[in-house]
Protein backbone atom coordinates (compact mmCIF):
# COMPACT_ATOMS: atom_id res chain seq x y z
CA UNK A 1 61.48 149.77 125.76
CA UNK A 2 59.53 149.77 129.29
CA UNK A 3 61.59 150.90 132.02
CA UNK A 4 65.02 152.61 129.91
CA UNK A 5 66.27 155.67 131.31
CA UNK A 6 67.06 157.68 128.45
CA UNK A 7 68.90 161.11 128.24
CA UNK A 8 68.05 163.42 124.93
CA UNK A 9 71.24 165.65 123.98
CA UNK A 10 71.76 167.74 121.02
CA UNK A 11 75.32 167.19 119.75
CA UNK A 12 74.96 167.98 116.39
CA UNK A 13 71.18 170.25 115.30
CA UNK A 14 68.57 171.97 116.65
CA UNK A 15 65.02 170.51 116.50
CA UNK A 16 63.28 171.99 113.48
CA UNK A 17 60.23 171.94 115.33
CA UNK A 18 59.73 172.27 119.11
CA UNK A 19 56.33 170.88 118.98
CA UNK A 20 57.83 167.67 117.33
CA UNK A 21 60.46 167.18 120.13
CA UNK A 22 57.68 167.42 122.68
CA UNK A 23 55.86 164.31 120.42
CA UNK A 24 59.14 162.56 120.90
CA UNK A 25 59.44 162.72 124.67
CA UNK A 26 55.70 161.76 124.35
CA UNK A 27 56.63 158.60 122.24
CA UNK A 28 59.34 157.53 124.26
CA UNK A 29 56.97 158.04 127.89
CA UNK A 30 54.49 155.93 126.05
CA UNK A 31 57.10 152.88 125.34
CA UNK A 32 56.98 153.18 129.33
CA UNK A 33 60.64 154.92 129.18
CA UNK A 34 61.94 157.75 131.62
CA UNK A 35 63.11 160.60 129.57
CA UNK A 36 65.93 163.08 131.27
CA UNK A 37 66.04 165.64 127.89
CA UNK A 38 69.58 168.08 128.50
CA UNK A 39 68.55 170.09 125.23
CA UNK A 40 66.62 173.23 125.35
CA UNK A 41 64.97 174.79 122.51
CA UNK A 42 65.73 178.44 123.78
CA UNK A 43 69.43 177.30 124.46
CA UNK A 44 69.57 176.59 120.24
CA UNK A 45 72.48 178.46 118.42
CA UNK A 46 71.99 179.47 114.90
CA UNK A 47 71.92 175.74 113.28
CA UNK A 48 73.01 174.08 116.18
CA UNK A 49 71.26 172.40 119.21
CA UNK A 50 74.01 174.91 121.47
CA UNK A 51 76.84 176.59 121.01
CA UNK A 52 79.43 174.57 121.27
CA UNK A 53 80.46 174.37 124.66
CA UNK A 54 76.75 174.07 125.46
CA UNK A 55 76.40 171.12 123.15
CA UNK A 56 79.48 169.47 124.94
CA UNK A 57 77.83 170.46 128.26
CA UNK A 58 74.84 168.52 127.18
CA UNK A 59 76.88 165.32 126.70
CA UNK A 60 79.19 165.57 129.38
CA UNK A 61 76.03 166.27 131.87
CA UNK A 62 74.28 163.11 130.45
CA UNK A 63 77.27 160.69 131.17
CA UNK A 64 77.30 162.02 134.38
CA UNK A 65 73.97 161.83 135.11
CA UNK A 66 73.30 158.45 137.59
CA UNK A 67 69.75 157.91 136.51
CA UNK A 68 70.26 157.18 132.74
CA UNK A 69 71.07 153.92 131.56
CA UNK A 70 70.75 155.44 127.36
CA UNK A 71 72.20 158.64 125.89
CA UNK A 72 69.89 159.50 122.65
CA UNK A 73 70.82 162.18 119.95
CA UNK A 74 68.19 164.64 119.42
CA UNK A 75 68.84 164.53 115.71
CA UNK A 76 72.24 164.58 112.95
CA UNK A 77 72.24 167.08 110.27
CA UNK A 78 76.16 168.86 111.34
CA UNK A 79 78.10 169.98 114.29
CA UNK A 80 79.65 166.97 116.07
CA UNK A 81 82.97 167.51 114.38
CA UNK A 82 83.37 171.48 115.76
CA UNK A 83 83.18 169.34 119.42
CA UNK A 84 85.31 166.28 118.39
CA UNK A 85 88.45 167.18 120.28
CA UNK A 86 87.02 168.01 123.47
CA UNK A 87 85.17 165.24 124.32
CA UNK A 88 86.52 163.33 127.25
CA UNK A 89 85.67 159.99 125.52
CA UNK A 90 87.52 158.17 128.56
CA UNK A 91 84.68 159.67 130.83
CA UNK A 92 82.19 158.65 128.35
CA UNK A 93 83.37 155.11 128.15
CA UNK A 94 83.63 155.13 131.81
CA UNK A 95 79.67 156.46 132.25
CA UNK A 96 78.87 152.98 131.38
CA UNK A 97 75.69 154.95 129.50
CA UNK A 98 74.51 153.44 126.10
CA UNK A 99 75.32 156.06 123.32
CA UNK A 100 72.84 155.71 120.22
CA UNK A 101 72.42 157.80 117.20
CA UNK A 102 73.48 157.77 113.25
CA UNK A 103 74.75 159.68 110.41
CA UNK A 104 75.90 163.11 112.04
CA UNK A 105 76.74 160.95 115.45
CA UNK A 106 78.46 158.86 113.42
CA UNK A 107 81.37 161.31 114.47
CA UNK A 108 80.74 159.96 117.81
CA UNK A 109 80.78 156.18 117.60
CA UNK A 110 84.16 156.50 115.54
CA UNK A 111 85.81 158.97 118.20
CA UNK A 112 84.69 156.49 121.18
CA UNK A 113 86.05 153.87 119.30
CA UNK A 114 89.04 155.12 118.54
CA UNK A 115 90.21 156.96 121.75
CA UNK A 116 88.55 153.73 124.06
CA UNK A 117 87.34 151.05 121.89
CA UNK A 118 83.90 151.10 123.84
CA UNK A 119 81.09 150.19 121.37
CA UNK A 120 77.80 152.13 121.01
CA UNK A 121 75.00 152.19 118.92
CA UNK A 122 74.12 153.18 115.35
CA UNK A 123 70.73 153.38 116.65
CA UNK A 124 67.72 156.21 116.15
CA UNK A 125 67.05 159.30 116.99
CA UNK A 126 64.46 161.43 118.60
CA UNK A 127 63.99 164.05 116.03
CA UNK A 128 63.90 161.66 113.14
CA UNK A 129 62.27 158.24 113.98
CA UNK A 130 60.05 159.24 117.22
CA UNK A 131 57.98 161.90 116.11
CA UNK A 132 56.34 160.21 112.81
CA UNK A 133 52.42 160.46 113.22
CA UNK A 134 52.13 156.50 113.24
CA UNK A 135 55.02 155.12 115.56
CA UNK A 136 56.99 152.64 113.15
CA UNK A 137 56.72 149.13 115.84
CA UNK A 138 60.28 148.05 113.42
CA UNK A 139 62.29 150.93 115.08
CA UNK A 140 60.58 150.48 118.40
CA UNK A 141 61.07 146.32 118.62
CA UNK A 142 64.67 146.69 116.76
CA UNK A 143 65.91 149.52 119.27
CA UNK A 144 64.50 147.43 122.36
CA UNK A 145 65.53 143.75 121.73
CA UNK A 146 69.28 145.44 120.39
CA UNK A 147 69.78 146.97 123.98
CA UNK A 148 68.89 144.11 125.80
CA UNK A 149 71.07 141.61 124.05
CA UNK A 150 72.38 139.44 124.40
CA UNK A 151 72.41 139.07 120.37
CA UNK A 152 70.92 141.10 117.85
CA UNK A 153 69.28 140.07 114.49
CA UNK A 154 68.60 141.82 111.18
CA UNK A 155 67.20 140.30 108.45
CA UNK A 156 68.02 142.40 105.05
CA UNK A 157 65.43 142.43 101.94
CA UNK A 158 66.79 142.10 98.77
CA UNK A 159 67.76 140.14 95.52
CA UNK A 160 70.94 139.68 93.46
CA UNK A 161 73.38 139.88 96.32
CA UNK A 162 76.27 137.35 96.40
CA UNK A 163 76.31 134.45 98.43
CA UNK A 164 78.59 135.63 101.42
CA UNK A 165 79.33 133.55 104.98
CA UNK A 166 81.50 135.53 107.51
CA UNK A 167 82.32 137.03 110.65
CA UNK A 168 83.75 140.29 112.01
CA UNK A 169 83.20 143.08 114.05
CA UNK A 170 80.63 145.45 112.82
CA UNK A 171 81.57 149.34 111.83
CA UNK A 172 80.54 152.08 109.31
CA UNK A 173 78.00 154.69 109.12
CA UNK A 174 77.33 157.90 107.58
CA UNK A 175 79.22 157.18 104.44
CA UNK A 176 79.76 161.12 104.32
CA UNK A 177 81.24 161.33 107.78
CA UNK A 178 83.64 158.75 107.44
CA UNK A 179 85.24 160.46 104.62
CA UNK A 180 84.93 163.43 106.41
CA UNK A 181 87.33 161.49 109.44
CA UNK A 182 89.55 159.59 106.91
CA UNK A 183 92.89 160.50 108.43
CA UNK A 184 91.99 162.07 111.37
CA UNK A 185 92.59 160.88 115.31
CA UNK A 186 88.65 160.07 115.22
CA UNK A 187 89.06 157.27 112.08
CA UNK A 188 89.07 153.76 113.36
CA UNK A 189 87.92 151.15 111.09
CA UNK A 190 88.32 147.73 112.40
CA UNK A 191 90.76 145.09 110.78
CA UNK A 192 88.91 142.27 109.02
CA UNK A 193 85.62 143.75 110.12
CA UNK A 194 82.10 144.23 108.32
CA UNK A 195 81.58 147.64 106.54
CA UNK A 196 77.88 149.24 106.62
CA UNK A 197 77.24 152.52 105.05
CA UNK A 198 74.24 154.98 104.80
CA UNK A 199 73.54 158.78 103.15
CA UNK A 200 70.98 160.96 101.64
CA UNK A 201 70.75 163.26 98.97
CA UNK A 202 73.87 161.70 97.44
CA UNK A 203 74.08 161.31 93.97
CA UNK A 204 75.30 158.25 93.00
CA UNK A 205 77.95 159.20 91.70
CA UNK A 206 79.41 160.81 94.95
CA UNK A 207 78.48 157.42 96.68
CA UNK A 208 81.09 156.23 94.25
CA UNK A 209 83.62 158.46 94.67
CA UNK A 210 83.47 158.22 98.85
CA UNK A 211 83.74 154.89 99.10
CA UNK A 212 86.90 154.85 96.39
CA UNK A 213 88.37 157.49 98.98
CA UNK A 214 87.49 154.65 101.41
CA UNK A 215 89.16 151.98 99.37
CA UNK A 216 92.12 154.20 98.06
CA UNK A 217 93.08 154.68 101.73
CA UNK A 218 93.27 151.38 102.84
CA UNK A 219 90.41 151.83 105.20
CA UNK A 220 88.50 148.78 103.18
CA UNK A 221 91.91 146.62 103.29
CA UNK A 222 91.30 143.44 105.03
CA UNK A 223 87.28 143.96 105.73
CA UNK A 224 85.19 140.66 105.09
CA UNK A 225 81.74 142.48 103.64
CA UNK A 226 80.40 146.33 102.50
CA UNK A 227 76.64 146.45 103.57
CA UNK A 228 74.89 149.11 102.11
CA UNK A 229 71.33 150.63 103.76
CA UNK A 230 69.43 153.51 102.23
CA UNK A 231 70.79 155.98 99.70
CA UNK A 232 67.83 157.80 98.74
CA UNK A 233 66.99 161.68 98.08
CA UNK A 234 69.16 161.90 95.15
CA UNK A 235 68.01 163.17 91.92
CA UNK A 236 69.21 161.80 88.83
CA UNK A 237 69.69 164.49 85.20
CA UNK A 238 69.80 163.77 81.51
CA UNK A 239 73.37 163.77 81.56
CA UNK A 240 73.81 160.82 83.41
CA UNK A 241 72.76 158.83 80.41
CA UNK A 242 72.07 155.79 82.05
CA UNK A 243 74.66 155.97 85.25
CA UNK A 244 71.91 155.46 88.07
CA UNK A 245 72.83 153.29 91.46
CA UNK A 246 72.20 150.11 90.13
CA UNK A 247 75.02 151.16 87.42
CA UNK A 248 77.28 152.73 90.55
CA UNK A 249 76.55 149.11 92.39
CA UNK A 250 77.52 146.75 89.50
CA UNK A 251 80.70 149.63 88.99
CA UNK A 252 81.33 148.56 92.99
CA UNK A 253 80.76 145.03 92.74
CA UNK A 254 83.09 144.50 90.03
CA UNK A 255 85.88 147.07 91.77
CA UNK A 256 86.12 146.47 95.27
CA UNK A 257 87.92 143.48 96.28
CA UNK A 258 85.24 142.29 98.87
CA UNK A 259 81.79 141.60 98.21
CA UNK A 260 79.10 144.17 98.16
CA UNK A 261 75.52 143.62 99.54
CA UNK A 262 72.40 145.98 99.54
CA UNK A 263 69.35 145.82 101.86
CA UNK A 264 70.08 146.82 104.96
CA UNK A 265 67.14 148.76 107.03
CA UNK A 266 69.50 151.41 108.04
CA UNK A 267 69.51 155.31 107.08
CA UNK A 268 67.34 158.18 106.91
CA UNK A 269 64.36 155.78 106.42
CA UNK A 270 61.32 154.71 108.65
CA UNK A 271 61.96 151.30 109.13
CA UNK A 272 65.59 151.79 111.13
CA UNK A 273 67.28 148.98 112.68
CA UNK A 274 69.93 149.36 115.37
CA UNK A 275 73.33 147.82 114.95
CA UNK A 276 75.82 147.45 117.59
CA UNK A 277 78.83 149.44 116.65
CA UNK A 278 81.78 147.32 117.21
CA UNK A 279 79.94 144.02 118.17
CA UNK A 280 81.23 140.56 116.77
CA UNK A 281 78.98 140.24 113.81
CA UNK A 282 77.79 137.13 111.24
CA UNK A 283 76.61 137.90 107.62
CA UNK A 284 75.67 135.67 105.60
CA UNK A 285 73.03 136.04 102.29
CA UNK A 286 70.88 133.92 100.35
CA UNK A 287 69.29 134.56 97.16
CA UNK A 288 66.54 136.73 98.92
CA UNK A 289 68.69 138.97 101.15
CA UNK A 290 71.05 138.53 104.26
CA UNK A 291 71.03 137.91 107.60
CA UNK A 292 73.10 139.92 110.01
CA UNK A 293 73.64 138.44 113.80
CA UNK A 294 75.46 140.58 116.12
CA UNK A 295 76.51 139.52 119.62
CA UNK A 296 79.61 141.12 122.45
CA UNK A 297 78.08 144.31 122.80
CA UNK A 298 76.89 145.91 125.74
CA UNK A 299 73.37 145.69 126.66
CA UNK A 300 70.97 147.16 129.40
CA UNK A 301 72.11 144.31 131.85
CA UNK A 302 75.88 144.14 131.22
CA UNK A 303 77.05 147.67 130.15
CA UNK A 304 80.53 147.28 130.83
CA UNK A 305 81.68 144.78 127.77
């Protein structure tokens, strides 16, 4: 990551622990990166990073700051959709800047893409991959080598996924926020595209029953591939007699009309990769996981795709 100007801003929460943010500027110093942080502990509003128009402030301050090259949520957790209308994503687009974060920011990527069709990054966060005790080098080398381009690579782990070889541009996120955006201005799924989705602390059940909304819709109409990451932090009860996520998967695999594949690093997990949101993407599996290749996404040297 040597030599990235980065901006830290707080569009969604606070940091839980100030100490911890000030291990995460650390991180990012040592990875040789210049850190411009617009969020202020003291400036925090009840479960926010801001009140609102501070949170925007934070944002709109970062895009039009000269010296960053990378705009960085702080962390998710909720608030993005209180500012969704009044963001100027024109003059983000326009800031050339590289906008990264997932699941709560997820609000972000979809809004940019809709109002502009500028592509970002599904990409991590301060507060929840840079402050770990051990610095995971996966996050690190995946965030680095993404945002210099010019393709990307991601090689996902796993068995029993079907044999799949195709192309389309890459979209998805927070499975939880793109419900929460289903037919709103901010919704943009992208025609014959490939679908990944992420959450925590979702039963598996509710898994199921967002990405039906998903499907009943339309938003799924047309896409080439569903890529699931981590769904984790969910605990199961006696009633569910058996219905556990390898149940909800086979229940998806044998409703969906495209095929579903699990295995993706992506999510509330250590070992994050970083996708290019909107970049021309080929999947294609084997029978001990996938590989993803993304390419016609901005990078460090050519912003402006």
């Amino acid at each position: 990551m040597n030599q990235i100007a980065i901006a830290i801003v707080a569009p969604s929460g606070s940091a839980l622990d100030d100490d911890a943010l000030a291990r995460g500027i650390a991180r990012l110093e040592q990875q040789g990166c210049t850190v411009h942080n617009y969020y202020q502990p003291a400036d925090k509003y009840q479960r926010f990073g801001g009140t609102d128009a501070g949170r925007l402030g934070q944002l709109e301050a970062a895009a039009r700051d000269p010296d960053v090259q990378v705009v960085m949520a702080l962390r998710g957790s909720y608030g993005l959709s209180r500012i969704l209308p009044r963001i100027d994503f024109r003059a983000m687009a326009d800031s050339g800047k590289l906008f990264v974060g997932y699941s709560d920011f997820t609000a972000f990527h979809m809004g940019l893409m809709a109002a502009t069709g500028r592509k970002s990054f599904a990409g991590p966060m301060v507060c929840a991959d840079l402050i770990r005790d051990e610095p995971v080098a996966y996050t690190l080398d995946q965030f680095s080598a993404c945002l210099r381009g010019p393709t990307h690579a991601v090689r996902g782990s796993a068995t029993g996924n079907p044999a799949v070889d195709v192309e389309g541009r890459l979209w998805g996120g927070n499975l939880a926020m793109l419900n929460h955006l289903l037919g709103t201005p901010y919704f943009a799924p992208i025609a014959g595209g490939i679908v990944f989705i992420e959450d925590i602390n979702e039963h598996p059940y509710r898994v199921e029953r967002m990405v039906l909304q998903l499907l009943y819709a339309g938003a799924l109409d047309g896409q080439r591939a569903l890529v699931l990451g981590d769904f984790s932090g969910y605990r199961l009860a006696p009633f569910d007699n058996g219905y556990d996520f390898d149940a909800m998967l086979a229940y998806l695999r044998a409703t969906l009309p495209i095929p579903v594949l699990t295995g993706l690093p992506f999510g509330h997990v250590k070992h994050h990769c970083t996708l290019p949101y909107g970049g021309l993407a080929r999947l294609t599996s084997d029978a001990e996981g996938f590989d993803l290749t993304v390419g016609d996404y901005p990078t460090l040297a050519q912003p402006y795709l």
